[in-house]
N, C-alpha and C. Protein backbone atom coordinates (compact mmCIF):
# COMPACT_ATOMS: atom_id res chain seq x y z
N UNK A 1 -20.19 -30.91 16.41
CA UNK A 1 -19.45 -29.66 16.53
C UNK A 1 -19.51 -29.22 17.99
N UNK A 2 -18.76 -29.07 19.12
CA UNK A 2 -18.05 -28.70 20.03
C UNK A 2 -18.67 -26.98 20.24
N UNK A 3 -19.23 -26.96 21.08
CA UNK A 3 -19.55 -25.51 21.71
C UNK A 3 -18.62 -24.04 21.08
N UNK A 4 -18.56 -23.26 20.18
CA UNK A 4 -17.45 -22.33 20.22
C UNK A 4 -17.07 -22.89 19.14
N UNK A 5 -16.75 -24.11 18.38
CA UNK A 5 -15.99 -24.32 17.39
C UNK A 5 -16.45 -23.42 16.26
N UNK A 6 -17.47 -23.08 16.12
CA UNK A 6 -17.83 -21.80 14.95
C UNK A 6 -17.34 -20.83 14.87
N UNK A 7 -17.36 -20.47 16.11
CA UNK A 7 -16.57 -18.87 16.55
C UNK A 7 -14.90 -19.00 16.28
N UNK A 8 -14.65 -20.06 16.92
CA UNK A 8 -13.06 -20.46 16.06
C UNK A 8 -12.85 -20.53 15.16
N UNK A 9 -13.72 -21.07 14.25
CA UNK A 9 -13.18 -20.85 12.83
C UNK A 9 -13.52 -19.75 12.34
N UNK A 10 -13.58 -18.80 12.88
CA UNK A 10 -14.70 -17.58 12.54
C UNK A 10 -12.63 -17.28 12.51
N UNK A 11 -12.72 -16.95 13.81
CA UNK A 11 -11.39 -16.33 14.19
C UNK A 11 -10.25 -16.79 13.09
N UNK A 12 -10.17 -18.01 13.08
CA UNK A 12 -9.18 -18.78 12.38
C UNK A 12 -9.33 -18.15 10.90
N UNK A 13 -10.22 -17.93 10.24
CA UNK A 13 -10.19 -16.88 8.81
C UNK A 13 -10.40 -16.09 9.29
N UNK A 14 -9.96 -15.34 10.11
CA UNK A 14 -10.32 -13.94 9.84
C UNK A 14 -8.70 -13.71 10.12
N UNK A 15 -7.91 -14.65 11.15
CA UNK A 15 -6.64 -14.51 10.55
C UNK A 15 -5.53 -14.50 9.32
N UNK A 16 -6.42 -15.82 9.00
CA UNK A 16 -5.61 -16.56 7.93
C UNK A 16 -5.77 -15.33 6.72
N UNK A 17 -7.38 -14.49 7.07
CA UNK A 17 -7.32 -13.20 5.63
C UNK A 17 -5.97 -12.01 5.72
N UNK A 18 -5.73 -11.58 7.32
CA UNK A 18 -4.87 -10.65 7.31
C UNK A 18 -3.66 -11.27 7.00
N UNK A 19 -3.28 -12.46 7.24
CA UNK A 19 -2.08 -13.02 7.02
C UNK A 19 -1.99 -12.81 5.71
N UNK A 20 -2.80 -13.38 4.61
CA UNK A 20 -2.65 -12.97 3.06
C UNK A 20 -2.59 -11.64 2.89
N UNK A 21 -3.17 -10.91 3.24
CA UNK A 21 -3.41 -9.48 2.94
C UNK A 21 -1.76 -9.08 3.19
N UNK A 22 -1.39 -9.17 4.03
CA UNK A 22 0.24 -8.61 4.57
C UNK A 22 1.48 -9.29 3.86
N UNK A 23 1.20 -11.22 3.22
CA UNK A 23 1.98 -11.40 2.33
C UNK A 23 2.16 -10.93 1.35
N UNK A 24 0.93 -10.40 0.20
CA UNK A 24 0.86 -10.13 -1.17
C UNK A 24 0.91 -8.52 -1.18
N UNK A 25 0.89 -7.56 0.12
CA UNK A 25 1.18 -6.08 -0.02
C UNK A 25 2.42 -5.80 -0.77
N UNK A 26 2.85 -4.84 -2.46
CA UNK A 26 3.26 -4.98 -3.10
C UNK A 26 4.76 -4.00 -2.03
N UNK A 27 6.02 -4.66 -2.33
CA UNK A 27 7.22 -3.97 -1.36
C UNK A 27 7.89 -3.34 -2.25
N UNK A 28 7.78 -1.79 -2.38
CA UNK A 28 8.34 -0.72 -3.41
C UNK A 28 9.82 -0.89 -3.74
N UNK A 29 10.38 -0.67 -4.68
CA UNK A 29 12.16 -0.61 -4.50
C UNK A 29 12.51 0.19 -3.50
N UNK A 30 11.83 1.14 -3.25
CA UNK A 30 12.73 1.84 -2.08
C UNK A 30 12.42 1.56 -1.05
N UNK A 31 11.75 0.88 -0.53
CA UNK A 31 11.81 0.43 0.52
C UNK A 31 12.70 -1.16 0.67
N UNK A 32 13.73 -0.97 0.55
CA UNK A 32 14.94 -2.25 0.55
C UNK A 32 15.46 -2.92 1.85
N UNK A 33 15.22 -1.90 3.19
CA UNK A 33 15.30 -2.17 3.97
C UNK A 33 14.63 -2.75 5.11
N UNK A 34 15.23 -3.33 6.12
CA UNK A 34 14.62 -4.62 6.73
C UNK A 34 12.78 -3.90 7.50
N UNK A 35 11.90 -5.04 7.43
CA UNK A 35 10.57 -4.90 7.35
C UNK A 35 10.22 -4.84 8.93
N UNK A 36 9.56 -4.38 9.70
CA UNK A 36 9.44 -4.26 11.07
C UNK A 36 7.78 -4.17 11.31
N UNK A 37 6.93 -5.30 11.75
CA UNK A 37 5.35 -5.44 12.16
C UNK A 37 5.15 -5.13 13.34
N UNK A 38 4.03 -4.70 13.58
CA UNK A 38 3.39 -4.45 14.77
C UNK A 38 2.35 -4.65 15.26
N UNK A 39 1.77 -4.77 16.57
CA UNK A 39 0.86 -5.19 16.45
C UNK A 39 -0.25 -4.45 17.68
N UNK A 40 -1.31 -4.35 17.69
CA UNK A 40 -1.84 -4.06 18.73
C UNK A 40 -3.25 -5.00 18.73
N UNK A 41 -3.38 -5.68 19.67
CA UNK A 41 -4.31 -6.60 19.94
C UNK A 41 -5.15 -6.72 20.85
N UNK A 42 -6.88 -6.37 21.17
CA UNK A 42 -7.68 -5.91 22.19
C UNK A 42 -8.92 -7.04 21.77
N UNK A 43 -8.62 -7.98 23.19
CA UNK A 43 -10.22 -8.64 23.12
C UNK A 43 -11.09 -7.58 24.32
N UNK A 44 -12.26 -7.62 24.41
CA UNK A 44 -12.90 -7.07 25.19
C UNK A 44 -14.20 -8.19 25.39
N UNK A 45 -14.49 -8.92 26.46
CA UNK A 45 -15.69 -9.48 26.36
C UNK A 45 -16.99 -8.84 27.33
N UNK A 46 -16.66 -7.77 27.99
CA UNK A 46 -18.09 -6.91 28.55
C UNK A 46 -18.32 -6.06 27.50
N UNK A 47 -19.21 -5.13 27.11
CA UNK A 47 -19.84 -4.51 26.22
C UNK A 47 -20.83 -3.46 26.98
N UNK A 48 -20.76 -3.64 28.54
CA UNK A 48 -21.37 -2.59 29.80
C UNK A 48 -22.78 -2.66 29.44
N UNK A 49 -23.69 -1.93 29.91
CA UNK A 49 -24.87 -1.69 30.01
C UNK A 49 -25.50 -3.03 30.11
N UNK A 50 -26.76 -3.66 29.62
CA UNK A 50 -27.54 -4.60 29.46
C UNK A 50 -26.72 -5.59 28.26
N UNK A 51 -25.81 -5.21 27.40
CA UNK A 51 -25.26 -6.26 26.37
C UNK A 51 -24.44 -7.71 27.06
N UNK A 52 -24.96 -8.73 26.73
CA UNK A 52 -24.98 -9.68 27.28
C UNK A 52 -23.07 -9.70 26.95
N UNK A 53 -22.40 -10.59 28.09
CA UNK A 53 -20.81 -11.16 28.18
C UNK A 53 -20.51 -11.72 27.14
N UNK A 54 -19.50 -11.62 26.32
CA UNK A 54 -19.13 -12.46 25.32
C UNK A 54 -18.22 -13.29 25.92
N UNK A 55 -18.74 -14.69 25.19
CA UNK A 55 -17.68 -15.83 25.93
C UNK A 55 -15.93 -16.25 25.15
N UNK A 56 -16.23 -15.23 23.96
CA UNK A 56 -14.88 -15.82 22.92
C UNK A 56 -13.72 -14.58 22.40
N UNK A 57 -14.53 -13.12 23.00
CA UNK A 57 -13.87 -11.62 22.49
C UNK A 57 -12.15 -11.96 22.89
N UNK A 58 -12.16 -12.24 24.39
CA UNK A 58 -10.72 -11.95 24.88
C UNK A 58 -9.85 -13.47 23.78
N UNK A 59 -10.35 -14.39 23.98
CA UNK A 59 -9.94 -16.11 23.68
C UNK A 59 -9.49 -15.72 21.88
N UNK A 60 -10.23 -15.32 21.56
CA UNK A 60 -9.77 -14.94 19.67
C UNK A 60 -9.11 -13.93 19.88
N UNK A 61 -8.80 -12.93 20.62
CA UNK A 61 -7.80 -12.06 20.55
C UNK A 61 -6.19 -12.75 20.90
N UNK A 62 -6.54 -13.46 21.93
CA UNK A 62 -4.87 -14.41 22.31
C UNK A 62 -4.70 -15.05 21.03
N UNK A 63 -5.55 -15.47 20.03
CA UNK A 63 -5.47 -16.52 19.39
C UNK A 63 -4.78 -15.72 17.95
N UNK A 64 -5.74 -14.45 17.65
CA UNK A 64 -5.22 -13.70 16.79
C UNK A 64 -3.55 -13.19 16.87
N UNK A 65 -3.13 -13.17 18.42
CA UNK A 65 -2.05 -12.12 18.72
C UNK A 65 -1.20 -13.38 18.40
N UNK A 66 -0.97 -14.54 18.45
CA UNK A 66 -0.38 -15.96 18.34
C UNK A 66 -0.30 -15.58 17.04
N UNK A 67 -1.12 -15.64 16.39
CA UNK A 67 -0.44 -16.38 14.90
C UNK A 67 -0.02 -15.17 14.27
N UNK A 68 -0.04 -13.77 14.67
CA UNK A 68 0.69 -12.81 14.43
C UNK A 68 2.29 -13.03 14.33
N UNK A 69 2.43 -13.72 16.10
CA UNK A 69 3.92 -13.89 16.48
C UNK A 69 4.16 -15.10 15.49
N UNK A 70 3.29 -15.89 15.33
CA UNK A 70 3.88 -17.54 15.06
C UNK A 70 4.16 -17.02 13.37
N UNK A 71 3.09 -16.25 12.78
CA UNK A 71 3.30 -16.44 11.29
C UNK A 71 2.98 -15.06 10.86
N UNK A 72 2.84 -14.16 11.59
CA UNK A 72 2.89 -12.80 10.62
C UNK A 72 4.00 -11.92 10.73
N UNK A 73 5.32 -12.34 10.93
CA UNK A 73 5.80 -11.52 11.29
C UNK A 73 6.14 -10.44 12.47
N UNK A 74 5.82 -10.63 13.24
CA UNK A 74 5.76 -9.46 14.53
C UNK A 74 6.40 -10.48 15.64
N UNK A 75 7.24 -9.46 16.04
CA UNK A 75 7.97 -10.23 17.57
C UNK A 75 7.29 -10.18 18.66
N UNK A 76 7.29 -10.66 19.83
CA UNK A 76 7.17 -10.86 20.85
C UNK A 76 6.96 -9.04 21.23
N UNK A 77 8.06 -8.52 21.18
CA UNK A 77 8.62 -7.01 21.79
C UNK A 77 7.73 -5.83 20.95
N UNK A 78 7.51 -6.22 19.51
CA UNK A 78 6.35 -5.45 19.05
C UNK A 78 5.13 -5.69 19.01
N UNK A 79 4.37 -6.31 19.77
CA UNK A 79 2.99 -6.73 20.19
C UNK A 79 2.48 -6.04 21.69
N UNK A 80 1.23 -5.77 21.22
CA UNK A 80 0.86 -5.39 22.64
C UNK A 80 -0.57 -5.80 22.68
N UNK A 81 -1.18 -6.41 23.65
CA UNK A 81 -1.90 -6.93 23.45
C UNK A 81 -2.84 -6.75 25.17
N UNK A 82 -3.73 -6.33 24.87
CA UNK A 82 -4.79 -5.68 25.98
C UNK A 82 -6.29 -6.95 26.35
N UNK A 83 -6.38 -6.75 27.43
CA UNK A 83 -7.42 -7.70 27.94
C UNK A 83 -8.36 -7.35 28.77
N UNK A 84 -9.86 -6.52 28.38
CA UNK A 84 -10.72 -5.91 28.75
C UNK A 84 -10.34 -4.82 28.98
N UNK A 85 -9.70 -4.40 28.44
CA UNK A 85 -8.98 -2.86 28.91
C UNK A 85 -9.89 -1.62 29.08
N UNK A 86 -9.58 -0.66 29.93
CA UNK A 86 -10.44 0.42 30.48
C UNK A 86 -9.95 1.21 29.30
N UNK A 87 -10.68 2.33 28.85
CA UNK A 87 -10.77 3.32 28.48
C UNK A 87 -9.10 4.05 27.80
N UNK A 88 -8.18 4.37 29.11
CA UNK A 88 -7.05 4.69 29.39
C UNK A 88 -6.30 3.61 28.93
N UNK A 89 -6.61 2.68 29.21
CA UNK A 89 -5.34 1.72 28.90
C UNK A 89 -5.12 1.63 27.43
N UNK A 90 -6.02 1.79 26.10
CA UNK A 90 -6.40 1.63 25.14
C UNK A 90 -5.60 2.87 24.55
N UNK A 91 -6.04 3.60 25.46
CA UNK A 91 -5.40 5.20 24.81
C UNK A 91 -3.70 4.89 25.43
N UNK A 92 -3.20 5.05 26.65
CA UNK A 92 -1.96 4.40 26.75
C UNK A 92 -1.38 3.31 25.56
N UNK A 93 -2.16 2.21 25.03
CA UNK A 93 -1.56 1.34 24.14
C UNK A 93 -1.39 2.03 22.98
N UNK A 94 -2.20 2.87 22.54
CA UNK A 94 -1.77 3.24 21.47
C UNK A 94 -0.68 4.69 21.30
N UNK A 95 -0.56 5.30 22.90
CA UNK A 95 0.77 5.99 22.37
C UNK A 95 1.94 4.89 22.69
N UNK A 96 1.73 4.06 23.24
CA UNK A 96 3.07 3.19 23.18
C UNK A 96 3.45 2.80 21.70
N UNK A 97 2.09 2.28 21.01
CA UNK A 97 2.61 1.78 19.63
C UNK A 97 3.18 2.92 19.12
N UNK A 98 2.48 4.28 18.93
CA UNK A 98 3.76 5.41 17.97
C UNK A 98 4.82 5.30 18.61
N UNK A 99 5.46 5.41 19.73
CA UNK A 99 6.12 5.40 19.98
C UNK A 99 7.54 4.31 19.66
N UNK A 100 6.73 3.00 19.60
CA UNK A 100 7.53 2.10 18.92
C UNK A 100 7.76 2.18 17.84
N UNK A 101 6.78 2.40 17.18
CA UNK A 101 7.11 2.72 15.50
C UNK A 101 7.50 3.92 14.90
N UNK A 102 7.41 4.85 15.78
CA UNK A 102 8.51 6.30 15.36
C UNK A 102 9.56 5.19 16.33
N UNK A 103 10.57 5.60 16.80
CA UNK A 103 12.10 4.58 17.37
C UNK A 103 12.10 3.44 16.16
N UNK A 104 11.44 2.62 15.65
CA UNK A 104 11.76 1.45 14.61
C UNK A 104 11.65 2.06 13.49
N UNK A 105 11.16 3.16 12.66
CA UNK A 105 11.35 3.84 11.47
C UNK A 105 12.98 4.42 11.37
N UNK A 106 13.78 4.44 12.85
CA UNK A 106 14.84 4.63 12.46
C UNK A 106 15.70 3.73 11.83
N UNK A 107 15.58 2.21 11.80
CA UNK A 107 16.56 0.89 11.94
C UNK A 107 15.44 0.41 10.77
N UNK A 108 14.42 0.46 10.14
CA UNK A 108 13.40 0.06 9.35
C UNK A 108 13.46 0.06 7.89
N UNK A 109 13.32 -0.29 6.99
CA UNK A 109 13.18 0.50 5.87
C UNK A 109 11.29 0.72 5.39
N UNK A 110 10.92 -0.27 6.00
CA UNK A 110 9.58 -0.32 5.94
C UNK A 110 8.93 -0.91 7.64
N UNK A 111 7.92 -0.14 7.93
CA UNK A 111 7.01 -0.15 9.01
C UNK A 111 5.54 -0.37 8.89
N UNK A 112 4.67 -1.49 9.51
CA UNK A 112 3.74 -2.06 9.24
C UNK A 112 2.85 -2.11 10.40
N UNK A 113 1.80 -2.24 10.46
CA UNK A 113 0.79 -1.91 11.83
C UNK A 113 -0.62 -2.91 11.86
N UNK A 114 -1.10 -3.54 12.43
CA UNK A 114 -2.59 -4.19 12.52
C UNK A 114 -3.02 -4.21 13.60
N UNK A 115 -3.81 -3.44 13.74
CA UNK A 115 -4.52 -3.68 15.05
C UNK A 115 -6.11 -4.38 14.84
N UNK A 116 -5.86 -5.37 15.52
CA UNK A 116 -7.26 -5.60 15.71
C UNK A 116 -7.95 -5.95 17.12
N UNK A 117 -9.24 -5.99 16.63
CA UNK A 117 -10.43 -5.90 17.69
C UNK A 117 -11.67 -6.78 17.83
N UNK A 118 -11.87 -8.13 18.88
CA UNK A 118 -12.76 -8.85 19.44
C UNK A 118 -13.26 -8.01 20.40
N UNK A 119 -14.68 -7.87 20.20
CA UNK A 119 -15.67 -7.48 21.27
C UNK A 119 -16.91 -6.78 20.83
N UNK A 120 -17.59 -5.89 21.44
CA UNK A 120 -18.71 -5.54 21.24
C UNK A 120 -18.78 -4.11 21.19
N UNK A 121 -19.12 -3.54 19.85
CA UNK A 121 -19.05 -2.17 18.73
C UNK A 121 -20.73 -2.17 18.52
N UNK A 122 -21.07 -0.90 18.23
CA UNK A 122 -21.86 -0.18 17.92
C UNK A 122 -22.12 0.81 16.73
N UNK A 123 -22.94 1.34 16.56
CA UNK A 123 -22.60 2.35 15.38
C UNK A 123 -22.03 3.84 15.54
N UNK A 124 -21.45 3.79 16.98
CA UNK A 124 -20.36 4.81 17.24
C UNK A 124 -19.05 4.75 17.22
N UNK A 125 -18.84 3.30 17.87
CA UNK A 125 -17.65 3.05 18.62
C UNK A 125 -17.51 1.69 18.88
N UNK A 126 -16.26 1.66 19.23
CA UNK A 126 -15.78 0.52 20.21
C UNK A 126 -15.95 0.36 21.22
N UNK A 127 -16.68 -0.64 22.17
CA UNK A 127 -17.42 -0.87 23.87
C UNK A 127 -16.39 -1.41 24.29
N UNK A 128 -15.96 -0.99 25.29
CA UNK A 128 -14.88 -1.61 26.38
C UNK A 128 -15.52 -1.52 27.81
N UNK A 129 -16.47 -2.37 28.15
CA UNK A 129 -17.26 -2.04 29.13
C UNK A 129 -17.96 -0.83 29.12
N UNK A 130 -17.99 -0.10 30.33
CA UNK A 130 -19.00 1.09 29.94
C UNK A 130 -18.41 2.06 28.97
N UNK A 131 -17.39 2.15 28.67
CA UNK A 131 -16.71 2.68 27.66
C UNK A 131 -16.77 2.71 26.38
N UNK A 132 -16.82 4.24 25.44
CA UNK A 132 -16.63 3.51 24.45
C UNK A 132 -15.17 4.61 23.58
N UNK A 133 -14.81 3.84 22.53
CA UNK A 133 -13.53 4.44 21.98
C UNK A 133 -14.29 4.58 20.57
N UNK A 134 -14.69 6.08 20.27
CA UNK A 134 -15.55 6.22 19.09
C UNK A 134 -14.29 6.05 17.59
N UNK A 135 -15.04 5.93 16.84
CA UNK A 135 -14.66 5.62 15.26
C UNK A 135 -13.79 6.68 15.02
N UNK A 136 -13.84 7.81 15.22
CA UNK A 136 -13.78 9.26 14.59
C UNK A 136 -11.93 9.08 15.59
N UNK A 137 -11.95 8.82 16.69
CA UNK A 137 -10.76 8.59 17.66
C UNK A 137 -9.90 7.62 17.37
N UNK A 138 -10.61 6.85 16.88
CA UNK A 138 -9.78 5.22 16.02
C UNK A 138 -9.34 5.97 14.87
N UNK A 139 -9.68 6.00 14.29
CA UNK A 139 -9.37 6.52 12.97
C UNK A 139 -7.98 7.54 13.03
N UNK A 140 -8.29 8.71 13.63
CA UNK A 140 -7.41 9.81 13.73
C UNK A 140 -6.21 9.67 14.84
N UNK A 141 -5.86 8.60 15.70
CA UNK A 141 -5.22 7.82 16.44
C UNK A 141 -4.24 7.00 15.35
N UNK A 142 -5.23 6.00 14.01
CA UNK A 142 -4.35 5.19 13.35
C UNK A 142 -3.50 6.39 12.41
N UNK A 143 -3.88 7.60 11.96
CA UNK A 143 -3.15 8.46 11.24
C UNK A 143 -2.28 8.58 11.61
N UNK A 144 -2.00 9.36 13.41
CA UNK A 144 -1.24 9.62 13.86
C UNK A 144 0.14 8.69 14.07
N UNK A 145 -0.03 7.56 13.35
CA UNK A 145 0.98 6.53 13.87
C UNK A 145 2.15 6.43 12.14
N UNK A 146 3.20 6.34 12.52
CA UNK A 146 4.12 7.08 11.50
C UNK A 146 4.20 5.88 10.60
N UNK A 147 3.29 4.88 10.93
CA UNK A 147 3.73 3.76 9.89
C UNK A 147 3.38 3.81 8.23
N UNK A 148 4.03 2.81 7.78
CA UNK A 148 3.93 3.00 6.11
C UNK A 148 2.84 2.26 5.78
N UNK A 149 2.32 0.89 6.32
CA UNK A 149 0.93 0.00 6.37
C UNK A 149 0.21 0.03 7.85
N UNK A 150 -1.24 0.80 7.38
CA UNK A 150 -1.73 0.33 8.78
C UNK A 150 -3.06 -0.44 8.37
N UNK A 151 -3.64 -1.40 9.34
CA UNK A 151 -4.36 -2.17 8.89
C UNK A 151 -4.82 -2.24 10.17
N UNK A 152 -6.77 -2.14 9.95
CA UNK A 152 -6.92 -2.35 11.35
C UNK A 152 -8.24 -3.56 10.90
N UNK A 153 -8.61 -4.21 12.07
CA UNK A 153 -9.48 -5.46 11.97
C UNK A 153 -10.32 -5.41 12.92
């Protein structure tokens, strides 16, 4: 076994689960109209203070944001996808996503969301270097987003 190949397959189901999870979500009659994914995607491999570099946070996030485009549905144009990102940039990405997904709820009949997250968390928050993006901010951030599925990882 190859250095990292664990951690890949780590990654590799942990895709292949959201991918099921988003096929078998039950699609109401009224929602008849065309389906629109999104995505927001953050590796982070510093974790700041004394927490040692992760060598695979950013590498499974490209890998996750891929098979989003390749097989979950989500275009190119609805992905956003962050790489050690500061503090701001995180908060910037996520008013970009409402923003996309209020404008695509107009042309939509159904609107869908996953964001997920490689790196190094705590029992507050999310570490983005010395940074952190607490739970309580994640949370009330994913409310704020007008979609009909949100799913975060």
């Amino acid at each position: 076994m190859r250095p990292g190949s664990r951690r890949s397959m780590s990654a590799q189901a942990s895709c292949a689960a959201v991918l099921a999870v988003l096929a078998f979500l039950p699609t109401p009659a009224w929602c008849a109209g065309p389906l629109q994914r999104y995505a927001l995607v953050v590796g982070a491999n510093a974790g700041g203070g004394d927490r040692p570099t992760l060598q695979y946070a950013i590498s499974d996030a490209e890998r996750f944001a891929r098979v989003m485009v390749d097989l979950g549905g989500v275009t190119p144009a609805n992905q956003i996808v962050l790489k050690q990102p500061k503090l701001r940039e995180l908060t910037d990405a996520f008013d970009l996503l409402t923003r996309r997904v209020t404008e695509g709820k107009r042309t939509a009949g159904r609107t869908e969301i996953v964001v997920y997250y490689s790196g190094h968390a705590d029992e507050k928050g999310l570490l983005l270097g010395d940074d952190r993006y607490s739970y309580r901010t994640l949370r009330d951030r994913l409310d704020q987003i007008p979609a009909d599925v949100r799913i975060a990882v």
